[in-house]
Protein backbone atom coordinates (compact mmCIF):
# COMPACT_ATOMS: atom_id res chain seq x y z
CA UNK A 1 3.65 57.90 6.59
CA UNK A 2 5.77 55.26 8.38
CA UNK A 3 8.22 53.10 6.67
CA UNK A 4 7.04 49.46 6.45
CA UNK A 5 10.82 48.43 8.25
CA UNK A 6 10.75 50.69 11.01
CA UNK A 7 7.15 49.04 12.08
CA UNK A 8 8.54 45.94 11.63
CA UNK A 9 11.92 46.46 14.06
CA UNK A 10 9.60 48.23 16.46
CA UNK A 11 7.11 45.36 16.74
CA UNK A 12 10.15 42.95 17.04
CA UNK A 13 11.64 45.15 19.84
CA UNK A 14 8.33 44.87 21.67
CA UNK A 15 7.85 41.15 21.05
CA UNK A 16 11.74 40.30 21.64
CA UNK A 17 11.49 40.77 25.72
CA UNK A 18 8.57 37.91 25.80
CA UNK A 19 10.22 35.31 22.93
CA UNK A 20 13.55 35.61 25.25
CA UNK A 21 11.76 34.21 28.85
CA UNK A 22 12.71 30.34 28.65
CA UNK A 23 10.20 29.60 31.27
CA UNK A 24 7.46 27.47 29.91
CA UNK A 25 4.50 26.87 32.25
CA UNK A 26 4.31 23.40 33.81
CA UNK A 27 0.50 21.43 33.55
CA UNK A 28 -1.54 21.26 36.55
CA UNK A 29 -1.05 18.02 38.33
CA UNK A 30 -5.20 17.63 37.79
CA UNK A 31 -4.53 17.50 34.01
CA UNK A 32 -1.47 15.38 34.51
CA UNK A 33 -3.48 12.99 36.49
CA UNK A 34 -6.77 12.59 34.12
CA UNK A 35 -4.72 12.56 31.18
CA UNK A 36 -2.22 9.24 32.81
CA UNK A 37 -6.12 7.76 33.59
CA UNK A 38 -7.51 8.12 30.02
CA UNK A 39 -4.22 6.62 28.62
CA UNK A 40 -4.01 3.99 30.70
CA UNK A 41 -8.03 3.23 30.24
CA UNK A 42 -7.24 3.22 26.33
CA UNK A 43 -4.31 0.91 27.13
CA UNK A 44 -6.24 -1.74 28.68
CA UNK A 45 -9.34 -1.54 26.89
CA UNK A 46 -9.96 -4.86 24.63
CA UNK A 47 -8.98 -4.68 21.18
CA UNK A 48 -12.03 -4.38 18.77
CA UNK A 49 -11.73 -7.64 16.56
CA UNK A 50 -12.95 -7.22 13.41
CA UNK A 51 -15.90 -9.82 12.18
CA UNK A 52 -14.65 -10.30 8.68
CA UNK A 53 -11.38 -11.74 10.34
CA UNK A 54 -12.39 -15.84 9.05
CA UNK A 55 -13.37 -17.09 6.03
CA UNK A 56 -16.55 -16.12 5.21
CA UNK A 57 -18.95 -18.70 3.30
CA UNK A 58 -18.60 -19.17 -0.23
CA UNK A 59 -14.90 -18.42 -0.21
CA UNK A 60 -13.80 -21.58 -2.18
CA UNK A 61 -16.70 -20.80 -4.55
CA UNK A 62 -15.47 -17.40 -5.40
CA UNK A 63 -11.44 -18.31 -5.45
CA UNK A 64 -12.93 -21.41 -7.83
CA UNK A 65 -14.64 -19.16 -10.44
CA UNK A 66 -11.81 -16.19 -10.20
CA UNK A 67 -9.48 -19.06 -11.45
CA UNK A 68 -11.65 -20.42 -13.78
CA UNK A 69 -12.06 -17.30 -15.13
CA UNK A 70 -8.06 -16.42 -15.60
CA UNK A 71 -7.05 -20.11 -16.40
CA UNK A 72 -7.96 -19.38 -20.17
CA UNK A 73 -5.98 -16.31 -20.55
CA UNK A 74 -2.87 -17.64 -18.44
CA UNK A 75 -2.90 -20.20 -21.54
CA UNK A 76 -2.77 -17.52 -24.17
CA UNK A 77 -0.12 -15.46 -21.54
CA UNK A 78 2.11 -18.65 -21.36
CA UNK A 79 1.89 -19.71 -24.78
CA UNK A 80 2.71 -15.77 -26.02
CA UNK A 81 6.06 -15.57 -23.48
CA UNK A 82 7.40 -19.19 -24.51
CA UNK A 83 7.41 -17.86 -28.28
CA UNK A 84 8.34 -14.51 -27.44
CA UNK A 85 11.22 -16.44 -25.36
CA UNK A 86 12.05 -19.13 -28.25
CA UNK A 87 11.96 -16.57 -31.17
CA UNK A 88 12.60 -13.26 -30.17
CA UNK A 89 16.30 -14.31 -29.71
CA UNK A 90 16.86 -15.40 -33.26
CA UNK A 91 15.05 -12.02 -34.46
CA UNK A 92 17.00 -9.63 -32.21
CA UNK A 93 20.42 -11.34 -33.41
CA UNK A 94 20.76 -9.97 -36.36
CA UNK A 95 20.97 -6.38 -34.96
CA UNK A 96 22.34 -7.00 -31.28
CA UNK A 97 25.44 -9.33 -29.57
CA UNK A 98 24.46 -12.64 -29.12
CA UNK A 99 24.41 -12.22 -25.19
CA UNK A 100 21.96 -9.16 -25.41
CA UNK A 101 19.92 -11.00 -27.66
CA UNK A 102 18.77 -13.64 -25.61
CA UNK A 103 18.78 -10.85 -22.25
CA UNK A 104 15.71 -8.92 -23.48
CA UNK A 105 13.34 -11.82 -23.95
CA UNK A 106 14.85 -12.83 -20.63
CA UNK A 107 13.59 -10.02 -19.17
CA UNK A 108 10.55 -9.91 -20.71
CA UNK A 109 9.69 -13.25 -19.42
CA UNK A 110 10.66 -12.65 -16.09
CA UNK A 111 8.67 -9.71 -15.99
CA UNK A 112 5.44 -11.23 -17.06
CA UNK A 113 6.40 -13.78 -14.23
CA UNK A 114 6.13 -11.46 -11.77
CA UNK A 115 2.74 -10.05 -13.03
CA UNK A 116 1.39 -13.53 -12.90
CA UNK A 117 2.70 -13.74 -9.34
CA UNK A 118 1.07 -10.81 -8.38
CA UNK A 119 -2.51 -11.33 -9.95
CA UNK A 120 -2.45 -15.16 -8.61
CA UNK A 121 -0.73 -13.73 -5.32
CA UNK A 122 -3.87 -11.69 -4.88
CA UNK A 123 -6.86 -13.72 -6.21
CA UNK A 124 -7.22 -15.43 -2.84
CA UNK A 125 -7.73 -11.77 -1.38
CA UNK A 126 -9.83 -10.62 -4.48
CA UNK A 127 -12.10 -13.68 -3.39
CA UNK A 128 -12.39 -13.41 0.36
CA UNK A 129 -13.41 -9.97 -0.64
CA UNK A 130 -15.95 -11.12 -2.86
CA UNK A 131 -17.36 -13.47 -0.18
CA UNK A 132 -17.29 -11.05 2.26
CA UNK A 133 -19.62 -8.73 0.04
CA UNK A 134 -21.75 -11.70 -0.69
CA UNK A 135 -22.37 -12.97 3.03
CA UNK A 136 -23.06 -9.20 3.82
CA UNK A 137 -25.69 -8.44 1.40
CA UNK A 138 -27.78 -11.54 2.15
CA UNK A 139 -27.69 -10.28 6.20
């Protein structure tokens, strides 16, 4: 029985004349040519524009109820980081610096602020969406 290296070095030596040739083989000038035509058909073919691209109908009726929906809880979201900003200071003062103190609820706040910039920020979306599905199904 043959050891597992000497196979290995004697399939290398046989496979080490045809990795060495650095001549790769140049394409036809037939594919060359069809391949510069198909590109340059694909180049100048118009661009597909997509039918969803305005406003569909109903838009303003969707955005309307998605806010009326979320202008109740905003309320309660508001209300919750004004105390949480007004009375969390006081609270955490007895434990931390005054300067720390009033940075947390900071941050808090201006966290929540950004998550109520991002769910507004995306409500118009959320409704064209919506509109979208609506005008869709009825076709």
């Amino acid at each position: 029985m043959r050891e597992p290296r000497n196979d290995l070095e004697a399939a290398l030596g046989e496979l080490a004349p045809i990795l060495e040739r650095d001549t790769v083989p140049e394409p036809s000038d037939a594919l060359v040519a069809a391949t510069l035509e198909r590109a340059s058909a694909l180049l100048h073919a118009p661009v597909p524009v997509p039918t969803h691209a305005e406003i569909p109908v109903g838009f303003k009726r969707e955005l309307a109820k998605l806010l009326a929906a979320v202008a109740l809880p905003l309320v309660f979201v508001l209300a919750w980081n004004a105390f949480i900003l007004l009375q969390l200071p006081g609270f955490l003062g007895a434990w931390l610096p005054e300067s720390l103190a009033w940075a947390l609820p900071a941050a808090y706040v201006l966290g929540a602020a950004g998550w109520l910039a991002l769910v507004f920020g995306s409500l118009p979306v959320v409704a064209h969406r919506r509109a979208w599905l609506r005008h869709q199904e009825a076709l």
